[in-house]
N, C-alpha and C. Protein backbone atom coordinates (compact mmCIF):
# COMPACT_ATOMS: atom_id res chain seq x y z
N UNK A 1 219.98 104.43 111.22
CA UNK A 1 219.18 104.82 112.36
C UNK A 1 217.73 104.44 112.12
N UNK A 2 217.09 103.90 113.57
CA UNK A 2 215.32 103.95 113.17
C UNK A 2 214.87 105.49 113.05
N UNK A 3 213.73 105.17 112.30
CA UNK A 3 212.99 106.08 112.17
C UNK A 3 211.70 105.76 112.83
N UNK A 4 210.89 106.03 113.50
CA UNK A 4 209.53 106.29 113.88
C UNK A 4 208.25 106.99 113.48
N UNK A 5 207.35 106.68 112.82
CA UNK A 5 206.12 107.64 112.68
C UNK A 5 205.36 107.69 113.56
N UNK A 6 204.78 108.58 114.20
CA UNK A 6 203.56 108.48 114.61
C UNK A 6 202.33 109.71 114.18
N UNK A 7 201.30 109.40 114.18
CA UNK A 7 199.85 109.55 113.97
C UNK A 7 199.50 110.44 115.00
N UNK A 8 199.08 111.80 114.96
CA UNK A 8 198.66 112.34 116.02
C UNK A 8 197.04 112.40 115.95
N UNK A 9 196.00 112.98 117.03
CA UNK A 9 194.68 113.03 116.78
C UNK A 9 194.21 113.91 116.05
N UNK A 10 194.89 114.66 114.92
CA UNK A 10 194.15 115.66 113.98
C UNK A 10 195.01 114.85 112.76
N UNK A 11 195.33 113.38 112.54
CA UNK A 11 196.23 112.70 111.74
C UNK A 11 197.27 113.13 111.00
N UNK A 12 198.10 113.63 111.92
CA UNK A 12 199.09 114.58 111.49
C UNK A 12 200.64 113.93 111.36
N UNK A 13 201.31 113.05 110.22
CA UNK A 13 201.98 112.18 110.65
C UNK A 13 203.81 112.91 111.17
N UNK A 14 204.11 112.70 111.95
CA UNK A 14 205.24 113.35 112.75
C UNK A 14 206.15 111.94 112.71
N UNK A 15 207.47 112.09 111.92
CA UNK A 15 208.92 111.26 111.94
C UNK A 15 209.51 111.71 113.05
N UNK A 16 210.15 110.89 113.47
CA UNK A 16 211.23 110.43 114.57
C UNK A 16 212.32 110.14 114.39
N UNK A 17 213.61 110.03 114.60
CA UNK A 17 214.61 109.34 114.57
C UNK A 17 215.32 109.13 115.49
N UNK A 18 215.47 107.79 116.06
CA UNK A 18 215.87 107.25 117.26
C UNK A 18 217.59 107.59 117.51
N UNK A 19 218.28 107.68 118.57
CA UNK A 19 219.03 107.93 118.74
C UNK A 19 219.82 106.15 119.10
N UNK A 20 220.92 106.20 118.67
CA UNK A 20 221.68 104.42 119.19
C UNK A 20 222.07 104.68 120.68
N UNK A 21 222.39 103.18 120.60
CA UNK A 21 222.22 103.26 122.48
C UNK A 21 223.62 103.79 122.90
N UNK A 22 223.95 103.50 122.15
CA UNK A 22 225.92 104.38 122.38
C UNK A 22 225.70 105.50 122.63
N UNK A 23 225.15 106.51 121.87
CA UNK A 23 224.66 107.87 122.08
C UNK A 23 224.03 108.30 123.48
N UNK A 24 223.07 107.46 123.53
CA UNK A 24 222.25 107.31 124.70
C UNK A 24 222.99 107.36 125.89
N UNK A 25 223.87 105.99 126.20
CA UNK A 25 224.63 105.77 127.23
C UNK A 25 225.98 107.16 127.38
N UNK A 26 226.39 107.42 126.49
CA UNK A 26 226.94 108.72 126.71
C UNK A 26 227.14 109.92 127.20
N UNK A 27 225.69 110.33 126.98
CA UNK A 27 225.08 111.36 126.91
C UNK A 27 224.25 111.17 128.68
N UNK A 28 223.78 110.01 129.11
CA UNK A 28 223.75 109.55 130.57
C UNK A 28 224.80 109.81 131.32
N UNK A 29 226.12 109.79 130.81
CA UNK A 29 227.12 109.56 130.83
C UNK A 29 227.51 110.74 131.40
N UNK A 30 227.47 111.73 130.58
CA UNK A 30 227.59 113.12 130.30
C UNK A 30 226.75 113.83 131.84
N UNK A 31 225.85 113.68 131.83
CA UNK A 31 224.92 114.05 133.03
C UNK A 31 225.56 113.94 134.21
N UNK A 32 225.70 112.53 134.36
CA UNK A 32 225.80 112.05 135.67
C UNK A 32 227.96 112.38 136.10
N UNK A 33 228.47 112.68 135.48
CA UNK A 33 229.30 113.43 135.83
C UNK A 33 229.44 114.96 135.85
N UNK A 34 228.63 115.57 135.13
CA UNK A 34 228.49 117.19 135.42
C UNK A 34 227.64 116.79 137.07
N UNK A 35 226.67 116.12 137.22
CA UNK A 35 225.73 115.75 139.03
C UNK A 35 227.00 115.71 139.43
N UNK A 36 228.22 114.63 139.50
CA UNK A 36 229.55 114.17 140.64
C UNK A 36 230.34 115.61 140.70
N UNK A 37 230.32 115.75 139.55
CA UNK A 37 231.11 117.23 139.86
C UNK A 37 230.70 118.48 140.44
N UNK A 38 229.34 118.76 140.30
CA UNK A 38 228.85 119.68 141.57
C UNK A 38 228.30 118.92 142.87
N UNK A 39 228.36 117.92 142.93
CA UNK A 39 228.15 117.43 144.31
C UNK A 39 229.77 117.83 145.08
N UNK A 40 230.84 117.41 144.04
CA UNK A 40 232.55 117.50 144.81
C UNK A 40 232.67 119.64 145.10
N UNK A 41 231.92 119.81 143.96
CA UNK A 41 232.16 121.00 144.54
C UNK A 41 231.53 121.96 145.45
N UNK A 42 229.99 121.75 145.63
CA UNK A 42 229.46 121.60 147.11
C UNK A 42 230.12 121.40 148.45
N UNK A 43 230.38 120.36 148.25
CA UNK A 43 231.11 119.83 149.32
C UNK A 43 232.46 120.48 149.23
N UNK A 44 233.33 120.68 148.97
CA UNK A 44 234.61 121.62 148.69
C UNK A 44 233.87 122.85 149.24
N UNK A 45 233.23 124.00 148.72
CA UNK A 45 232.47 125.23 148.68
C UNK A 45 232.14 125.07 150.53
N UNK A 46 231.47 123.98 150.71
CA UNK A 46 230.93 123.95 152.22
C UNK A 46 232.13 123.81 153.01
N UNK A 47 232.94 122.57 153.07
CA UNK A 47 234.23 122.61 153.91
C UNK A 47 234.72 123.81 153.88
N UNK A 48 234.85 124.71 152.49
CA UNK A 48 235.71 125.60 153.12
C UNK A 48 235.07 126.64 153.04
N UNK A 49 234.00 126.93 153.49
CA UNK A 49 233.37 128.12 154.28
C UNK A 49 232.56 127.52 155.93
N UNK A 50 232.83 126.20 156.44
CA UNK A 50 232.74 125.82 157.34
C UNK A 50 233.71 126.38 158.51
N UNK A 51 235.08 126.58 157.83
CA UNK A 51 236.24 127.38 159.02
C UNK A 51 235.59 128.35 159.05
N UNK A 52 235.00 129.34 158.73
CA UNK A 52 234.35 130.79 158.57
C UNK A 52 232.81 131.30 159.82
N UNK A 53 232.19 129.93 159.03
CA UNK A 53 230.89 130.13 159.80
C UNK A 53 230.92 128.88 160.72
N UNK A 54 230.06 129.17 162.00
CA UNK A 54 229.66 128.35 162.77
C UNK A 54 228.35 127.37 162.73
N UNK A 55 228.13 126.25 162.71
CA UNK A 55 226.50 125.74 162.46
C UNK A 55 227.23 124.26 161.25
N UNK A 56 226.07 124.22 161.01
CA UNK A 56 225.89 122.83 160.17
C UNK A 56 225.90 123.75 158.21
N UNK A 57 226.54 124.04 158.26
CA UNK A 57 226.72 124.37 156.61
C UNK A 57 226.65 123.54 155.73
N UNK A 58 227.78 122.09 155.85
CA UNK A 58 228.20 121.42 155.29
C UNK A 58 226.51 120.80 154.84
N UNK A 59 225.80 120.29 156.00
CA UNK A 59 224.54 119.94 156.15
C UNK A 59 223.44 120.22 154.89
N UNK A 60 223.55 121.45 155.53
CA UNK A 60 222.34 122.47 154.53
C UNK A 60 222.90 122.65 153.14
N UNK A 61 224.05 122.48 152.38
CA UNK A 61 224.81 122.23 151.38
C UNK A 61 224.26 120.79 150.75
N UNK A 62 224.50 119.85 151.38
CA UNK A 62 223.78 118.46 151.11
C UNK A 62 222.91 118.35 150.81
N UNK A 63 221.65 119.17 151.42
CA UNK A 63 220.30 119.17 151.16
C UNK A 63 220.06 119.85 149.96
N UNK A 64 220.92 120.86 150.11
CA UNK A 64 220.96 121.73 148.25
C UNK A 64 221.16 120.87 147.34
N UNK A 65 222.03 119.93 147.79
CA UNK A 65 222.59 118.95 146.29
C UNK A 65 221.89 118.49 146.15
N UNK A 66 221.72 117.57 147.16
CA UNK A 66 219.99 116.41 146.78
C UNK A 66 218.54 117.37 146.30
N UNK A 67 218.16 118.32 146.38
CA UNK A 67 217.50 119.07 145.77
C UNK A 67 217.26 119.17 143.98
N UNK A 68 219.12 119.37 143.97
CA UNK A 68 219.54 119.74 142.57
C UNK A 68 219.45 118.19 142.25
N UNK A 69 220.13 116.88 143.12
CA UNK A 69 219.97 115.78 142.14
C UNK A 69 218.49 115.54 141.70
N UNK A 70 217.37 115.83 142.51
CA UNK A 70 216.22 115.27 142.45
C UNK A 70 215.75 115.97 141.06
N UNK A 71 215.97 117.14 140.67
CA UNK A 71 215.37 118.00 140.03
C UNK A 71 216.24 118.45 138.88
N UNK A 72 217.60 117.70 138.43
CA UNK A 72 218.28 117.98 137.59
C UNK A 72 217.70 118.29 136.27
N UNK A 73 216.94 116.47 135.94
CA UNK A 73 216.51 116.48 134.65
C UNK A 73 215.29 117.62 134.54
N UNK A 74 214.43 117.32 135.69
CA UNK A 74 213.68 118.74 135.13
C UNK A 74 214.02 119.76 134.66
N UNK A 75 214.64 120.03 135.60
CA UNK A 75 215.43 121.94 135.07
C UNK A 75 216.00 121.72 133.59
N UNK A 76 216.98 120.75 133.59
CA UNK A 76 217.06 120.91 132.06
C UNK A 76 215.93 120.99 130.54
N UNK A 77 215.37 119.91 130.98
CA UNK A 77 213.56 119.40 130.74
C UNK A 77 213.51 120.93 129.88
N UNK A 78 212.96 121.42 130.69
CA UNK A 78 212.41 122.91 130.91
C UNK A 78 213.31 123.72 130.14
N UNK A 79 214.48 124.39 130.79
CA UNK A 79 215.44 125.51 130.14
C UNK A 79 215.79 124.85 128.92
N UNK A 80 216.40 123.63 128.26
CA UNK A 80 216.57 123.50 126.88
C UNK A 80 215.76 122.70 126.29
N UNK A 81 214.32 122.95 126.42
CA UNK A 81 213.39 122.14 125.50
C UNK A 81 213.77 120.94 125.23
N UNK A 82 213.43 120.42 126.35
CA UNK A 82 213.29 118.55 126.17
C UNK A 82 215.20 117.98 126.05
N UNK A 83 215.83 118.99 126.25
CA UNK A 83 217.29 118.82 126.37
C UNK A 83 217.71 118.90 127.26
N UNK A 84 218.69 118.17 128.04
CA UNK A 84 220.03 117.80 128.78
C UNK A 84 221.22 118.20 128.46
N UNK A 85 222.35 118.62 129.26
CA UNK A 85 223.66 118.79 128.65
C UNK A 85 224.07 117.51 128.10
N UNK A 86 223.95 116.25 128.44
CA UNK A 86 224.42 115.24 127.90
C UNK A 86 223.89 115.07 126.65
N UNK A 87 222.47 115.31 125.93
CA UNK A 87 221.65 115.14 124.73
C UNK A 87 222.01 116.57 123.68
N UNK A 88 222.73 117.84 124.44
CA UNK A 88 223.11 118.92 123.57
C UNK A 88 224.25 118.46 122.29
């Protein structure tokens, strides 16, 4: 594996170690099917509380997802310190 140093401004030297791109692509990998799978289940969840309620559900469900796609990595970002389920 690489390793990386870098130099901070109080010259503080901080190692790295790069992750391979196999890992990488995986772990992308990993993400973007936990996203397909709550988008299918959104959509499942909305169809079938659409027989129930009257209005555009399905709609306002969509807009939730795209919400959650836009803002996935953040939230993870955030709740596991610079971690993703795919990078756990």
């Amino acid at each position: 594996m690489k390793l990386i140093e870098l130099n901070t401004a109080q010259q503080v030297k901080l190692d790295f170690t790069l992750a391979p791109v196999q890992l990488r692509i995986f772990a992308f990998a990993i993400d973007y099917i936990i996203l397909i799978a709550l988008f299918y289940g959104i959509i499942f969840f909305g169809v079938f509380l659409e027989r129930y309620y009257v209005g555009d559900f399905v709609e306002t469900l969509m807009y939730f997802f795209v919400l959650i796609f836009f803002f996935y990595s953040l939230i993870q970002e955030i709740a596991f310190k610079g971690r993703s389920f795919g990078k756990i």
